[in-house]
Protein backbone atom coordinates (compact mmCIF):
# COMPACT_ATOMS: atom_id res chain seq x y z
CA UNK A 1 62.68 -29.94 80.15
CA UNK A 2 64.05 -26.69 79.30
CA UNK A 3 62.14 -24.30 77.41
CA UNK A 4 62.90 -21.86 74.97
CA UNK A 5 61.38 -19.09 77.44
CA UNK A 6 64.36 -19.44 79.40
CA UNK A 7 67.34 -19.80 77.33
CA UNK A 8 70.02 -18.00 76.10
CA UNK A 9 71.65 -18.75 72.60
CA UNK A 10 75.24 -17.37 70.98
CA UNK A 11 75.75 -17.48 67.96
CA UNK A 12 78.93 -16.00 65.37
CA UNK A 13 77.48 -12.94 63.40
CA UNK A 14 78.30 -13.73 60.06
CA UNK A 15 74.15 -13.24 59.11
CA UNK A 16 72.76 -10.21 60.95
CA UNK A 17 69.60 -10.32 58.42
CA UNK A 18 69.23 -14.06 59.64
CA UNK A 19 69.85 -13.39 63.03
CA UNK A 20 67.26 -10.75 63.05
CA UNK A 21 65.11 -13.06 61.87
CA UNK A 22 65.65 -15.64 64.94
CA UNK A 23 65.65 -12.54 67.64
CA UNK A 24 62.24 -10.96 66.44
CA UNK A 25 60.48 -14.37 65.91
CA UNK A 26 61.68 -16.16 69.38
CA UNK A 27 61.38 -12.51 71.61
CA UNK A 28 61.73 -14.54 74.65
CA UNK A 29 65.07 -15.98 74.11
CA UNK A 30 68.30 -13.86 74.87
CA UNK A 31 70.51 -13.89 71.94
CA UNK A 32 74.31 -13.08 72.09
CA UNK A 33 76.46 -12.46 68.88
CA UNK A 34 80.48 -12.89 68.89
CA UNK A 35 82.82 -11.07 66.60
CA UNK A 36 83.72 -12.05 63.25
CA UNK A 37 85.46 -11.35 60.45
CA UNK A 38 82.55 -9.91 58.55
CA UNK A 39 80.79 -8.36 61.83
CA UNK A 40 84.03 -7.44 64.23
CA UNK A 41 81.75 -5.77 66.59
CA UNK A 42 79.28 -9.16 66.70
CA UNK A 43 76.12 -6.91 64.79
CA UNK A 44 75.90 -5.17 61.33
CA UNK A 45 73.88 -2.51 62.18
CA UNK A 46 73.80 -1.50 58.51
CA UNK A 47 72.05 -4.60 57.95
CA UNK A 48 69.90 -5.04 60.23
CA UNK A 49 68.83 -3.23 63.60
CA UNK A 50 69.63 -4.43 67.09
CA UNK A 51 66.63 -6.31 68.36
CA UNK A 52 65.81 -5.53 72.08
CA UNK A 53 67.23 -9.13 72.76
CA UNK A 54 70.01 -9.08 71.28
CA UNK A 55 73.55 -7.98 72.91
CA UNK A 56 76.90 -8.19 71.27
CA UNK A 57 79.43 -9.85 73.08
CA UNK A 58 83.12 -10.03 72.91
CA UNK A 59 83.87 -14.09 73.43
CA UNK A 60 82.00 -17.38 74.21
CA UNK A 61 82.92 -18.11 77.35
CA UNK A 62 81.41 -14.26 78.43
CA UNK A 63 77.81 -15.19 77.65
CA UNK A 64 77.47 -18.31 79.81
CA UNK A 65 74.98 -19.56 77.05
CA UNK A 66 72.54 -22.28 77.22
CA UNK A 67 73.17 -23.07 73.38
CA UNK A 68 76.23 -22.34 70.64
CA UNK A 69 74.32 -22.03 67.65
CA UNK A 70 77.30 -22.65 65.11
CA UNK A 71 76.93 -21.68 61.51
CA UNK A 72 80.47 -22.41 59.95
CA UNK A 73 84.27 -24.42 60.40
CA UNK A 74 85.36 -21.44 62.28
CA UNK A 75 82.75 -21.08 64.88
CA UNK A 76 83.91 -24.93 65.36
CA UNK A 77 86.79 -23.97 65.60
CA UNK A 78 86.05 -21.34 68.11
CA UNK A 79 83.39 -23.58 70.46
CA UNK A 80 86.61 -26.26 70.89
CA UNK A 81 89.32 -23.54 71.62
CA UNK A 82 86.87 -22.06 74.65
CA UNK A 83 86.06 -26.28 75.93
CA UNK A 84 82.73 -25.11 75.31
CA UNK A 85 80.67 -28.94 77.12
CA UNK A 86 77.17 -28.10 76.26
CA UNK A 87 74.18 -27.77 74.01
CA UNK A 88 74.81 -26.66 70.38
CA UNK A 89 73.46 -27.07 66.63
CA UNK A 90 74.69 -26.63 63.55
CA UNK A 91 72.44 -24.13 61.22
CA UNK A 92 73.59 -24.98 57.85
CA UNK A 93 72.82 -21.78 55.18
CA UNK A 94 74.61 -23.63 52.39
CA UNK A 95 74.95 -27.15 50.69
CA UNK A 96 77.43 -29.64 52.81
CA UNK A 97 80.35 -29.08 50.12
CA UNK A 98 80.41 -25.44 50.82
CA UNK A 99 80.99 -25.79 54.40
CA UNK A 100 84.22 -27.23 54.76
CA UNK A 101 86.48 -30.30 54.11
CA UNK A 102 85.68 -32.83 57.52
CA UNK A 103 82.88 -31.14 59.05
CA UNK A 104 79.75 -33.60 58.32
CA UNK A 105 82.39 -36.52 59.80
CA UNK A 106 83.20 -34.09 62.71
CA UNK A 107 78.99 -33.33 63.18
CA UNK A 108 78.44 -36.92 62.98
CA UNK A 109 81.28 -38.17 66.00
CA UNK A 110 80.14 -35.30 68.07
CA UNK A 111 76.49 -36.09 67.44
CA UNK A 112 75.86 -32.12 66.75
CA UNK A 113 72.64 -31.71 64.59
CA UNK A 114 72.66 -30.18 61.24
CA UNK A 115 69.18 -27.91 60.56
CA UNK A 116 68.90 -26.91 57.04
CA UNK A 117 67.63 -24.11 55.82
CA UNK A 118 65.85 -26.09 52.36
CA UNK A 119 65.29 -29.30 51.82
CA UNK A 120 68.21 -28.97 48.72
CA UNK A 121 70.51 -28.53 51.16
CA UNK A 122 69.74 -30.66 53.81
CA UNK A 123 69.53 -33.37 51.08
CA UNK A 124 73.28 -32.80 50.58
CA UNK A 125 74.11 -33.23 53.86
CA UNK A 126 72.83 -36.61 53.84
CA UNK A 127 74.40 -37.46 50.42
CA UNK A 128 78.03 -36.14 52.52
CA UNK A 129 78.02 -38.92 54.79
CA UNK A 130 75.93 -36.75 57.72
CA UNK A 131 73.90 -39.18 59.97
CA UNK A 132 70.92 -37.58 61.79
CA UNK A 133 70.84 -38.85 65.22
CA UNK A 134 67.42 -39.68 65.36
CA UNK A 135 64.68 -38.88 62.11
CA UNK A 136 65.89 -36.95 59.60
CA UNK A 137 67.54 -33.63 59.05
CA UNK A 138 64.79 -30.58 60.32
CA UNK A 139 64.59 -27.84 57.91
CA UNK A 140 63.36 -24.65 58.67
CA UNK A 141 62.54 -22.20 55.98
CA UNK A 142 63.43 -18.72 56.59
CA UNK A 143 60.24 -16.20 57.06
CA UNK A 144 59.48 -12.92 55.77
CA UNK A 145 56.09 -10.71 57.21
CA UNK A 146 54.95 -8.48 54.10
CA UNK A 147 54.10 -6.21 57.09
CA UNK A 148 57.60 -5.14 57.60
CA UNK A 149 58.21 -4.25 54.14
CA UNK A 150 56.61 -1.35 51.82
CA UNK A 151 54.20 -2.08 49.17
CA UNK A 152 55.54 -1.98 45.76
CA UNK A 153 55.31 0.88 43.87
CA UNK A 154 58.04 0.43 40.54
CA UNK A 155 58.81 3.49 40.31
CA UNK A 156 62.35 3.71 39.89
CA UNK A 157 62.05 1.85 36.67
CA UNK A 158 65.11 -0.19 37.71
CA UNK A 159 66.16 -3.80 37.40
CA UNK A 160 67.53 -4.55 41.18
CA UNK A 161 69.50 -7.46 42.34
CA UNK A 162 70.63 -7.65 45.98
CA UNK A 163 73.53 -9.55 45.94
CA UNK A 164 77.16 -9.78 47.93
CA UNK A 165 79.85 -11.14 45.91
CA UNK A 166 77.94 -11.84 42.41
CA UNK A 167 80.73 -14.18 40.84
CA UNK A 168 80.30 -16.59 43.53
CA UNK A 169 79.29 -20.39 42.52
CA UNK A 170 76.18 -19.68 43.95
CA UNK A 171 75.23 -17.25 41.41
CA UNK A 172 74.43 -16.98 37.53
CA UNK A 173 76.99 -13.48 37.06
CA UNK A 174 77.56 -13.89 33.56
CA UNK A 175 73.92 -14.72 32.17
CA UNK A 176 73.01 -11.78 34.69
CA UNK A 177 75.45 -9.35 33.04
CA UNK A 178 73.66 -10.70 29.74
CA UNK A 179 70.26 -9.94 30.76
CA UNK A 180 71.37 -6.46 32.31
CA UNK A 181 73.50 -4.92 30.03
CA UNK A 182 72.82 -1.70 28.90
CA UNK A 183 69.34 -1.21 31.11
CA UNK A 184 68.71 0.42 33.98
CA UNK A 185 70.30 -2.05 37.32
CA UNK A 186 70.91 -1.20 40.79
CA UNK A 187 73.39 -4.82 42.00
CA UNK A 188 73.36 -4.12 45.91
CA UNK A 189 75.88 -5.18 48.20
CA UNK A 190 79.57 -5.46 48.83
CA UNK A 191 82.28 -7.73 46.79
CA UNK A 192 80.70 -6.64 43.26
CA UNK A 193 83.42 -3.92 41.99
CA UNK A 194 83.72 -3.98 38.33
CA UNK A 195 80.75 -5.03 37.72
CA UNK A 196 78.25 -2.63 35.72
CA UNK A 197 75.47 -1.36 37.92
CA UNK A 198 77.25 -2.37 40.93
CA UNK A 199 76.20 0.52 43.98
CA UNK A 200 77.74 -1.24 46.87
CA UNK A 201 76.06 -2.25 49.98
CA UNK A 202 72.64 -0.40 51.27
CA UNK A 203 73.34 2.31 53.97
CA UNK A 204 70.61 0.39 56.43
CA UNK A 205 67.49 -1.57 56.11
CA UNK A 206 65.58 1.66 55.46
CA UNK A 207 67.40 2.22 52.21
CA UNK A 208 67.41 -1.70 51.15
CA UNK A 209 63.58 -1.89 51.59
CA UNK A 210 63.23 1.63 49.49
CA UNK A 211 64.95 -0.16 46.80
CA UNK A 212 62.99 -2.98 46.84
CA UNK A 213 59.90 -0.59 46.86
CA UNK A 214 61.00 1.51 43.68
CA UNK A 215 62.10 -1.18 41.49
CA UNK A 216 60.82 -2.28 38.47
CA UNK A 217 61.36 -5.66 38.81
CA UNK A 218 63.73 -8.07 40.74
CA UNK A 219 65.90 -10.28 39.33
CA UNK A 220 66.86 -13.67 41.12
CA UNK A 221 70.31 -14.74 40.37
CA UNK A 222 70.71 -18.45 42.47
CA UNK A 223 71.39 -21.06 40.21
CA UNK A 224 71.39 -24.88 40.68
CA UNK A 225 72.43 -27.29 42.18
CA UNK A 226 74.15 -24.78 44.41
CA UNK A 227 70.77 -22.67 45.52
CA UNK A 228 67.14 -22.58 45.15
CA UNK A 229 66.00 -20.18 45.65
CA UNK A 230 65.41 -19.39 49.13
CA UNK A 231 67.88 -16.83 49.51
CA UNK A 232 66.31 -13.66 52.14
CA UNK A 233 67.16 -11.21 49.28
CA UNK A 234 64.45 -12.48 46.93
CA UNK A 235 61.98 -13.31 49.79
CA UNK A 236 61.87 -9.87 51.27
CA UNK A 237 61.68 -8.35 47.32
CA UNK A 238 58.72 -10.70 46.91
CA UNK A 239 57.24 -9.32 50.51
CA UNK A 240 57.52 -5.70 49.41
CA UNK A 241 55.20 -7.44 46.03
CA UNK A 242 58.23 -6.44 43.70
CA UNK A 243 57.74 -8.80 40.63
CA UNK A 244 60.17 -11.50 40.71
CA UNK A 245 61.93 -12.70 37.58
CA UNK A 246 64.59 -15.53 37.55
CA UNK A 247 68.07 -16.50 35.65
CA UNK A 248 66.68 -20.41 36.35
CA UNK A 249 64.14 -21.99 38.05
CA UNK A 250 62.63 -20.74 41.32
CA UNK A 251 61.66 -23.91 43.79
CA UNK A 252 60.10 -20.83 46.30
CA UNK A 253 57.44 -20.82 43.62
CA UNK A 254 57.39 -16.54 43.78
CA UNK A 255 58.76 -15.43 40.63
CA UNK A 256 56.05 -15.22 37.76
CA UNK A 257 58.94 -15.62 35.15
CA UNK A 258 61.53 -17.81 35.44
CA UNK A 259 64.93 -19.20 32.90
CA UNK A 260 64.96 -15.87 31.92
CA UNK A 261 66.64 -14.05 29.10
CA UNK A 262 67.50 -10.03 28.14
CA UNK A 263 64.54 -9.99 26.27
CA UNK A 264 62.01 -10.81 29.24
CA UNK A 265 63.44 -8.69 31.63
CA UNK A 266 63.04 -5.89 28.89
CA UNK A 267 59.27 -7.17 28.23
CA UNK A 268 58.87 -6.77 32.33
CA UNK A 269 60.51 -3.23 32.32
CA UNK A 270 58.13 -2.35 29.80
CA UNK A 271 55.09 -3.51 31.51
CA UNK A 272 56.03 -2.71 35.65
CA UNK A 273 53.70 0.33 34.89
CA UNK A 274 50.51 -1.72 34.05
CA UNK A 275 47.60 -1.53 36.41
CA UNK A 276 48.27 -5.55 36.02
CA UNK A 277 51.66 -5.59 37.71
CA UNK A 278 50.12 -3.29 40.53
CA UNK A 279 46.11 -5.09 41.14
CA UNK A 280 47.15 -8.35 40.53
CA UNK A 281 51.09 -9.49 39.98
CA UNK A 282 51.94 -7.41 43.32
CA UNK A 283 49.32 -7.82 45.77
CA UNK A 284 49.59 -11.78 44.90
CA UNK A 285 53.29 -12.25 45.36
CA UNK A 286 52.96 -10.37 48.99
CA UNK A 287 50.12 -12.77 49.82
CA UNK A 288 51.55 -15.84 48.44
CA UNK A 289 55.15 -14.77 50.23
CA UNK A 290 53.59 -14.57 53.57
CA UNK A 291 51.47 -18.09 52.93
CA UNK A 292 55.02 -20.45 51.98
CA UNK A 293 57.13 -18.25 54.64
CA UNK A 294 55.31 -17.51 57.85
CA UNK A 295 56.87 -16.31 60.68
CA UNK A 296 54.73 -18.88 63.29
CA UNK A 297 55.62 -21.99 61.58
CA UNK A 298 59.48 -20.89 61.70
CA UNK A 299 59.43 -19.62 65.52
CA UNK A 300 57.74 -22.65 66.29
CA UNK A 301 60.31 -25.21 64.89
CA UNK A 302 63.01 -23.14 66.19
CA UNK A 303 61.46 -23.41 69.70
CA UNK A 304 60.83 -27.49 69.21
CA UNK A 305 64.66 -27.34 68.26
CA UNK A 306 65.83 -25.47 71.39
CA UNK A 307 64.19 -27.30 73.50
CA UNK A 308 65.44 -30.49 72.23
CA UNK A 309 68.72 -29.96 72.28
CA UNK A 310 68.81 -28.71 75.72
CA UNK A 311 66.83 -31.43 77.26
């Protein structure tokens, strides 16, 4: 059996942070990323660093890979235009009716498998018409180590949301207008023009954990049934021990206030100063972070999944 010691996996790069993630937790696999639309150089270095195993690379059929790690239609697309006859998953970030008209029936002829990154989601996979080959649909939570990030500190005395392209379904933008206006907000990332407190994308991960450090408080804008919570945003704010609030409920069981209104984040900028927020709110939501989203427990299910596939 292959093992994931000896592998090499290419992926699209349409999720540096994510990508990042894989690379640092499996060191020992060789990761290429192909151009796309939203990374035409196959990295976002603005995102994310360039792990030591990772190298960019201009097309598939360039990396002779061991597994295509496909994450969307287009990379589909992409894997039938090169003939591509090997290994490959499907790593599904978002619920089956966000990922394109056709592609749980095309999964389920090719006998692809679909890994989910919540149960949520996987669960809507199944409800498409997607039919695991064997068991059911492996989800692997994403992982965030508290050790990367800064500890907390608040003392911006902003609201921060870190968030590309607010007005999607995925997110509350109105009720987080609402709870926002007229305090002190920082909305990171890109696709949020017009929208007050808007500052465009972080200059690199340096910045984006500094803001996570200095805010007040975090606000969580997923809403149901289209997220739960589990976007890397609000993990890596809850690493850094930023107190979490939420526009609706949290299923990643970190924020201490959830179906929140204009009035509690008000009550939470009011408070982010109290010895509470910083001996017991903070050091609690870096420990209980680390405990629900450990790095071990992802590397090892992406190593049982690798090795799998390529059997």
């Amino acid at each position: 059996m292959t093992t994931a010691k000896s592998l090499t996996v290419v992926l699209w790069c349409w999720h540096a942070p994510y990508a990042a993630l894989l690379a640092r937790a499996l060191p020992e696999v060789a990761f290429r990323t192909l151009p796309t639309p939203y990374c035409p150089d196959g990295w976002n270095a603005r995102q994310r660093p360039l792990p030591e195993n990772v190298l960019p690379a201009p097309e598939l059929i360039a990396t002779d890979p061991d597994v295509v790690l496909l994450q969307t239609g287009f990379d589909i697309d992409a894997m039938l235009r090169a003939e591509w006859p090997g290994a490959a998953v499907y790593l599904s970030h978002n619920r089956a009716e966000l990922e394109g008209q056709g592609v749980a029936e095309w999964l389920n002829d090719t006998g692809i498998p679909v890994i989910s990154i919540s149960p949520m989601k996987a669960q809507s996979w199944l409800d498409a018409g997607y039919r695991p080959f064997k068991g059911g649909i492996p989800v692997i939570l994403p992982y965030v180590d508290p050790a990367d990030y800064p500890v907390w500190t608040g003392e911006g005395g902003y609201v921060l949301t870190v968030a590309n392209n607010l007005r999607r379904p995925l997110f509350d933008a109105e009720a987080w207008i609402e709870a926002t206006k007229g305090l002190p907000v920082k909305l990171v990332g890109e696709g949020n023009e017009g929208i007050p407190g808007a500052v465009g994308p972080a200059t690199d991960w340096d910045e984006l954990k500094r803001l996570y450090r200095e805010a007040a408080v975090y606000l969580n804008p997923t809403v149901a049934p289209w997220e739960d919570a589990h976007n890397l945003a609000m993990l890596e704010a809850a690493a850094t021990g930023t107190p979490i609030v939420s526009l609706h409920e949290d299923s990643a069981g970190l924020a201490f206030h959830w179906k929140t209104t204009r009035t509690d984040v008000e009550v939470v900028l009011r408070t982010a100063g109290a010895p509470v927020m910083r001996e017991a709110v903070s050091p609690a939501t870096r420990r209980n972070t680390a405990a629900r989203f450990p790095k071990d427990r992802f590397a090892a299910q992406w190593r049982a999944v690798l090795e799998e596939v390529t059997k």
